[in-house]
Structure formats: structure tokens, C-alpha cells
N, C-alpha and C. Protein backbone atom coordinates (compact mmCIF):
# COMPACT_ATOMS: atom_id res chain seq x y z
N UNK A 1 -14.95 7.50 -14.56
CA UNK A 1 -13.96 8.46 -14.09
C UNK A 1 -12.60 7.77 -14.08
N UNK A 2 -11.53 8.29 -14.57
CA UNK A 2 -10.73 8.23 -14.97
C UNK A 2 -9.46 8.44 -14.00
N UNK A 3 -8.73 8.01 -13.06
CA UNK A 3 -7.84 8.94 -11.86
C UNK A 3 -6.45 8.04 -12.40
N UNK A 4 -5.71 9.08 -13.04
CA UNK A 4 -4.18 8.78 -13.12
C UNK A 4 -2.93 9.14 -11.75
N UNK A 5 -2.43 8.40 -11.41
CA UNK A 5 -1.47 8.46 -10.54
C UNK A 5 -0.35 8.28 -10.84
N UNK A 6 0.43 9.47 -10.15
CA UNK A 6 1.91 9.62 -10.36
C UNK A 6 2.87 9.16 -9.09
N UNK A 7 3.15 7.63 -9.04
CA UNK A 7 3.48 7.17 -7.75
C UNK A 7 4.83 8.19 -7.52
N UNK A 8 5.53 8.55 -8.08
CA UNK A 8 7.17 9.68 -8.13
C UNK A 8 6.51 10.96 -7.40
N UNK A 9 5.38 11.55 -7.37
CA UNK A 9 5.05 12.52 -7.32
C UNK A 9 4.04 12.65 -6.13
N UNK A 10 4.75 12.27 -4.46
CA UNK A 10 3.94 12.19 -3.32
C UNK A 10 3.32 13.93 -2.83
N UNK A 11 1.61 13.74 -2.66
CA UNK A 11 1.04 15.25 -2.39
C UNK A 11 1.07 15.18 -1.03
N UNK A 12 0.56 13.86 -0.56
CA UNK A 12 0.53 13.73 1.15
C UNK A 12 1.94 14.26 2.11
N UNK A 13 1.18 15.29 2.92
CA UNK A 13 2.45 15.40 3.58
C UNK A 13 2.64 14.71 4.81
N UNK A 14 3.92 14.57 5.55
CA UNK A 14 4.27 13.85 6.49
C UNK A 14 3.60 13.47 7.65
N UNK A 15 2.62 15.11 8.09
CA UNK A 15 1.51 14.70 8.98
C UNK A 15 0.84 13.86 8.61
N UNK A 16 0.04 13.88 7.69
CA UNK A 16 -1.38 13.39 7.05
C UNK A 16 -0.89 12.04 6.94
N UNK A 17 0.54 11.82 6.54
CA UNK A 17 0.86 10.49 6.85
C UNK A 17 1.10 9.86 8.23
N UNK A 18 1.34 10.59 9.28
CA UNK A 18 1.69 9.97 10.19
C UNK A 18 0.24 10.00 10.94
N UNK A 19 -0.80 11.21 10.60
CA UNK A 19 -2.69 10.94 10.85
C UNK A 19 -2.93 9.27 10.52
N UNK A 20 -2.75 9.08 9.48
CA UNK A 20 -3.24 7.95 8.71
C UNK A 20 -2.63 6.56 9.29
N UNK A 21 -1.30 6.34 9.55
CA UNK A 21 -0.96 5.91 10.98
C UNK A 21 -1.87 5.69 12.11
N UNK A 22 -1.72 6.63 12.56
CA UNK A 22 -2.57 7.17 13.78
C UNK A 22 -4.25 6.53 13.41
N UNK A 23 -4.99 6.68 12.55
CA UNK A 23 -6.24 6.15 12.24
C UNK A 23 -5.70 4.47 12.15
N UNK A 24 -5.22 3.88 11.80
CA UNK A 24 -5.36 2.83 11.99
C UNK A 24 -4.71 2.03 13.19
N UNK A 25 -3.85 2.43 13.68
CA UNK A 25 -3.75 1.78 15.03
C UNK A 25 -4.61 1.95 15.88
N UNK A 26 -5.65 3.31 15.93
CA UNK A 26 -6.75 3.51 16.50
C UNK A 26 -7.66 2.67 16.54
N UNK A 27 -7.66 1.79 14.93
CA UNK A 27 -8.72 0.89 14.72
C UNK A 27 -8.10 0.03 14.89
N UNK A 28 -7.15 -0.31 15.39
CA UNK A 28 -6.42 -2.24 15.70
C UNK A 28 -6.27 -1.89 17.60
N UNK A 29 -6.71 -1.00 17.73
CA UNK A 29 -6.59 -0.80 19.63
C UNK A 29 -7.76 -1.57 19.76
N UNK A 30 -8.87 -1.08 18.94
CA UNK A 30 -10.11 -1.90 20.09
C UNK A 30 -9.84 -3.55 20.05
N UNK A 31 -8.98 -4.42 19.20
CA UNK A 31 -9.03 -5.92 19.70
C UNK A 31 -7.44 -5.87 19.86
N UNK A 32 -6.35 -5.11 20.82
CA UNK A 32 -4.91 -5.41 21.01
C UNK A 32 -4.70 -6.38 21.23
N UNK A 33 -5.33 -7.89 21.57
CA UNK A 33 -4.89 -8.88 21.43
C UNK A 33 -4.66 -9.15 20.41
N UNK A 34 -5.73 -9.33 19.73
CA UNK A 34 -5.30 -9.76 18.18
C UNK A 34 -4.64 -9.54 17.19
N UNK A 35 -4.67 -7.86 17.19
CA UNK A 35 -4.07 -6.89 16.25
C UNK A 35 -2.58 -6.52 17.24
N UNK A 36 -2.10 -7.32 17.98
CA UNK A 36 -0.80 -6.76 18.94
C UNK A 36 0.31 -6.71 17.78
N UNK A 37 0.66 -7.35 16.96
CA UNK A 37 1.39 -7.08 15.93
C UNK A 37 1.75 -6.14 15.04
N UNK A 38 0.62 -6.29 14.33
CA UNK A 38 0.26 -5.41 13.64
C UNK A 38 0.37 -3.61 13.95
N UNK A 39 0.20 -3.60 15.47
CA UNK A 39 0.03 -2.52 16.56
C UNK A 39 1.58 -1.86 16.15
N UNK A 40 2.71 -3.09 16.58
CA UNK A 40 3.68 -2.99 16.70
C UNK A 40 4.23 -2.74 15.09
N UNK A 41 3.78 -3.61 14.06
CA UNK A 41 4.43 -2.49 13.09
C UNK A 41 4.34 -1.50 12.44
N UNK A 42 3.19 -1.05 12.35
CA UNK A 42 2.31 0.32 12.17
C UNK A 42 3.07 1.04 13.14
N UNK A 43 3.42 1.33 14.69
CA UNK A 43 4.28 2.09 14.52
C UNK A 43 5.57 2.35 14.98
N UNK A 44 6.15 1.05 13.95
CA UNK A 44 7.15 1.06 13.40
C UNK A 44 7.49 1.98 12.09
N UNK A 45 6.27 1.54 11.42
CA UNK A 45 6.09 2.31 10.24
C UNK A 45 6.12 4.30 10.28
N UNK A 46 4.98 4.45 11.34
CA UNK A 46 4.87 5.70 11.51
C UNK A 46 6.51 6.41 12.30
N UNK A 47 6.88 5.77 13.20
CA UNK A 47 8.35 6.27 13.56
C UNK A 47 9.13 6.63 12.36
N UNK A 48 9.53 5.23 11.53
CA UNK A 48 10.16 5.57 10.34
C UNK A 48 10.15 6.72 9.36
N UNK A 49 8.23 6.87 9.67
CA UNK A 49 8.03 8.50 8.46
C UNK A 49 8.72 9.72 8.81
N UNK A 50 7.92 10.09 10.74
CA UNK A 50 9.08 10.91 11.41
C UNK A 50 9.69 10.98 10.86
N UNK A 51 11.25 9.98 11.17
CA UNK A 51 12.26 10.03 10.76
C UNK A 51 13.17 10.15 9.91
N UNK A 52 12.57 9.99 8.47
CA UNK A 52 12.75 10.33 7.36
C UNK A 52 13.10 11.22 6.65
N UNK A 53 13.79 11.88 6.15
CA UNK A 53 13.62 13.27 5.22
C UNK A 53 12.92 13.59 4.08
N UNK A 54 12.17 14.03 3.81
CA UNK A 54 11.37 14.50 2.71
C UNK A 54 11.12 13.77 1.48
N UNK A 55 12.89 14.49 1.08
CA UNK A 55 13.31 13.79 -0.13
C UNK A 55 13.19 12.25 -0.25
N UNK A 56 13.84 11.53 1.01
CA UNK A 56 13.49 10.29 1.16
C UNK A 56 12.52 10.08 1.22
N UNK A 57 11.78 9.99 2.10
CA UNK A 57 9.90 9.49 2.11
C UNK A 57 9.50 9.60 0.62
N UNK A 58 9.67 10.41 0.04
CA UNK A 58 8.94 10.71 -1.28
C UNK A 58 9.10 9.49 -2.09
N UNK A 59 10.65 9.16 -2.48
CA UNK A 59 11.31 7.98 -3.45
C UNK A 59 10.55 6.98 -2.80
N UNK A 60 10.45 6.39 -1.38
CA UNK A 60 10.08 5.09 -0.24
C UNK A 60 8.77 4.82 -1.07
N UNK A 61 8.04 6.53 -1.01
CA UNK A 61 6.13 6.32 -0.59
C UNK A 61 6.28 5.85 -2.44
N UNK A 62 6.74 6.44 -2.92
CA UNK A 62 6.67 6.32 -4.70
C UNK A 62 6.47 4.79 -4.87
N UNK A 63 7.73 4.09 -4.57
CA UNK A 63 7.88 2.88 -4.51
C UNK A 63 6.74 1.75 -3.76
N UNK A 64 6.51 2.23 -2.87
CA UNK A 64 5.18 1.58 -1.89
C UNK A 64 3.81 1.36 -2.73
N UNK A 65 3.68 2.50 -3.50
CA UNK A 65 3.10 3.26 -3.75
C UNK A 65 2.66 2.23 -5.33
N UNK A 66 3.54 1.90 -6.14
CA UNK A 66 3.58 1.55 -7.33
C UNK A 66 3.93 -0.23 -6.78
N UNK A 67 4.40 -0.22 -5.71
CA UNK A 67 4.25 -2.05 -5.18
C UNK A 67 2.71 -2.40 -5.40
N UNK A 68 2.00 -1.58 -4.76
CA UNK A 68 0.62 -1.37 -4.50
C UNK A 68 -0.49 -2.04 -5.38
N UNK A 69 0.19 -1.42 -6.63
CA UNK A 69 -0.99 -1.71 -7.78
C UNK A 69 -0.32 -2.58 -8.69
N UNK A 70 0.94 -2.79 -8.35
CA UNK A 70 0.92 -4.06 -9.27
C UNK A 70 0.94 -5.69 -8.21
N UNK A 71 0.88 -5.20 -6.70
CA UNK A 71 0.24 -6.53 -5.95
C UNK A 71 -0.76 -6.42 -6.17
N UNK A 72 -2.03 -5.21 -6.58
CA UNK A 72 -3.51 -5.70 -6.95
C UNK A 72 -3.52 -6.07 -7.83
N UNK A 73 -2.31 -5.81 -9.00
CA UNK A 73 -2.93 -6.54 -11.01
C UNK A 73 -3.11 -7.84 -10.34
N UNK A 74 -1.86 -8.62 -9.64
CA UNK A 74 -1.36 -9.56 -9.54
C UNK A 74 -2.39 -10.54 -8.93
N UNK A 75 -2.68 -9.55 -8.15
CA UNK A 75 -3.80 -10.53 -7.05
C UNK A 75 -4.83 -10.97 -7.34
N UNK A 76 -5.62 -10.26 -8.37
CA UNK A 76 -6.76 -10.14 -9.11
C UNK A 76 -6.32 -11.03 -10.53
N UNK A 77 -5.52 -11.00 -11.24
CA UNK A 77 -4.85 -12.65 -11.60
C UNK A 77 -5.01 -13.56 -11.14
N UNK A 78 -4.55 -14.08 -9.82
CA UNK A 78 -4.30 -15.02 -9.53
C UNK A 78 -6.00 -15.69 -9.03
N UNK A 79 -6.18 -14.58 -8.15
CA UNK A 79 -7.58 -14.54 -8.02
C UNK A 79 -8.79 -15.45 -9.37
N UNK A 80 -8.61 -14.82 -10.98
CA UNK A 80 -9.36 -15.23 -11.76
C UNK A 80 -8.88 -16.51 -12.08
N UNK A 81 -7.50 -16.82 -12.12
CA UNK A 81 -7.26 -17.90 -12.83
C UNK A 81 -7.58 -18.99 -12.05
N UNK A 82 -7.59 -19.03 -10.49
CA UNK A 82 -7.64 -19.72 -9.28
C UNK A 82 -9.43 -20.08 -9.57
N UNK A 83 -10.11 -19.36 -10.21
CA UNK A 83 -11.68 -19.27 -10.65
C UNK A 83 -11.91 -19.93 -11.92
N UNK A 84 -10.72 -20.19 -12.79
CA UNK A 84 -11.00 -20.90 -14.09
C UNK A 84 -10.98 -20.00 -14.99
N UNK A 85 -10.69 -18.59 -14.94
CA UNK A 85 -11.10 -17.43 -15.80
C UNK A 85 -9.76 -17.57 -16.96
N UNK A 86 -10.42 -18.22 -18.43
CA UNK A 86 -9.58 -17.98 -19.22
C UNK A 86 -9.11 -16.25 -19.69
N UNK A 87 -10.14 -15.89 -19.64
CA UNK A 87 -9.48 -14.17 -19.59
C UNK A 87 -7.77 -13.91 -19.16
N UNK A 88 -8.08 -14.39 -18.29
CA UNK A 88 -6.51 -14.38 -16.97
C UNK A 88 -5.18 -14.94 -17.40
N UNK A 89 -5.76 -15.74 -18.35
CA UNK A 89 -4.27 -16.30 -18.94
C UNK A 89 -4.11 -15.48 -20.41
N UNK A 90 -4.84 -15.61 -20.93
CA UNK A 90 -5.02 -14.71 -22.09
C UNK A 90 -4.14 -13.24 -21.94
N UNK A 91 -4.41 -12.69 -20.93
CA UNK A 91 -4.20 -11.45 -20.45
C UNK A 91 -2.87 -11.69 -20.03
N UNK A 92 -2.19 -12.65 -19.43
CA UNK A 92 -1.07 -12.92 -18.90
C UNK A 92 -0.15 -13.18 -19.64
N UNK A 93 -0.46 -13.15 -20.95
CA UNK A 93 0.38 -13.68 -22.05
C UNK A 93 0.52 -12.61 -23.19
N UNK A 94 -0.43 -11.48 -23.15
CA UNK A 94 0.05 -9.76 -23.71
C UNK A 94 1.32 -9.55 -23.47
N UNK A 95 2.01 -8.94 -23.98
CA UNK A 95 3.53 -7.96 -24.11
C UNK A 95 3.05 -6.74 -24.06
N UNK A 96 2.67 -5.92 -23.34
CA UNK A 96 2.69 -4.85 -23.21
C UNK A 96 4.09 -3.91 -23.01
């Protein structure tokens, strides 16, 4: 299965984002010692959505959004080559 994403093109709306928020500070409450940080920027984060306008959030989440998957190409690079995986350099050296 095949799922193309259009990071420019946010469906989530502002609730469902600020739910999703909400679900995870839920899940960093049960150890607030540990997760006290984290607590604190999550909602930071969720204030910010509030606060946002539409139009804005959209360009932000786009951008977040497309950070996303090229910190996973990246990670998963570093990841193989850190493993010896000639693949990884091979691949790192395409011009796409």
C-alpha cells in the first residue's frame, strides 16, 4: 500500500490537533517527574495551535510535517551506515 502525502495540504483540524496534544500529555502525566518537560512543551505547543490562524498553522504543520520525513530518511541513514550498511552510502551518493 502505497500512502502519498501532501505536507502543503493540512486535513487535521485545529481541534483534532489540539486532541492529539491533549493525548499525549495525558500519557507523560502518569510519570510528571520525568516527563515534567516535556509536559511543559507540549503545551506550549498546543497553546501555540490555539493561537494561530488557520492559514498559519497550515504553512507551520506543512513544514513540521515534511521536517518529519526527511529526519526519518536521515535517521535511518545514519542508523545503517553506523551498522556498516554499504547500501547507505551508495544511496547517499544518488542525485536525485
Amino acid at each position: 500500500m502505497v500512502i502519498l502525502v501532501n505536507p502543503d495540504r493540512l486535513a487535521l483540524t485545529k481541534p483534532e490537533i489540539v486532541m492529539f496534544c491533549d493525548r499525549v500529555i495525558a500519557k507523560w502525566s502518569k510519570d510528571t517527574t520525568r516527563n515534567a518537560q516535556n509536559i511543559l512543551a507540549m503545551n506550549a505547543v498546543k497553546t501555540s495551535v490555539l493561537w494561530t490562524d488557520d492559514e498559519t498553522l497550515k504553512a507551520v504543520w506543512g513544514e513540521i510535517t515534511e521536517w518529519m520525513y526527511e529526519l526519518l530518511y536521515e535517521n535511518a541513514m545514519a542508523q545503517a551506515r553506523g551498522e556498516g550498511a554499504t547500501w547507505a552510502e551508495t544511496l547517499k551518493n544518488v542525485k536525485y
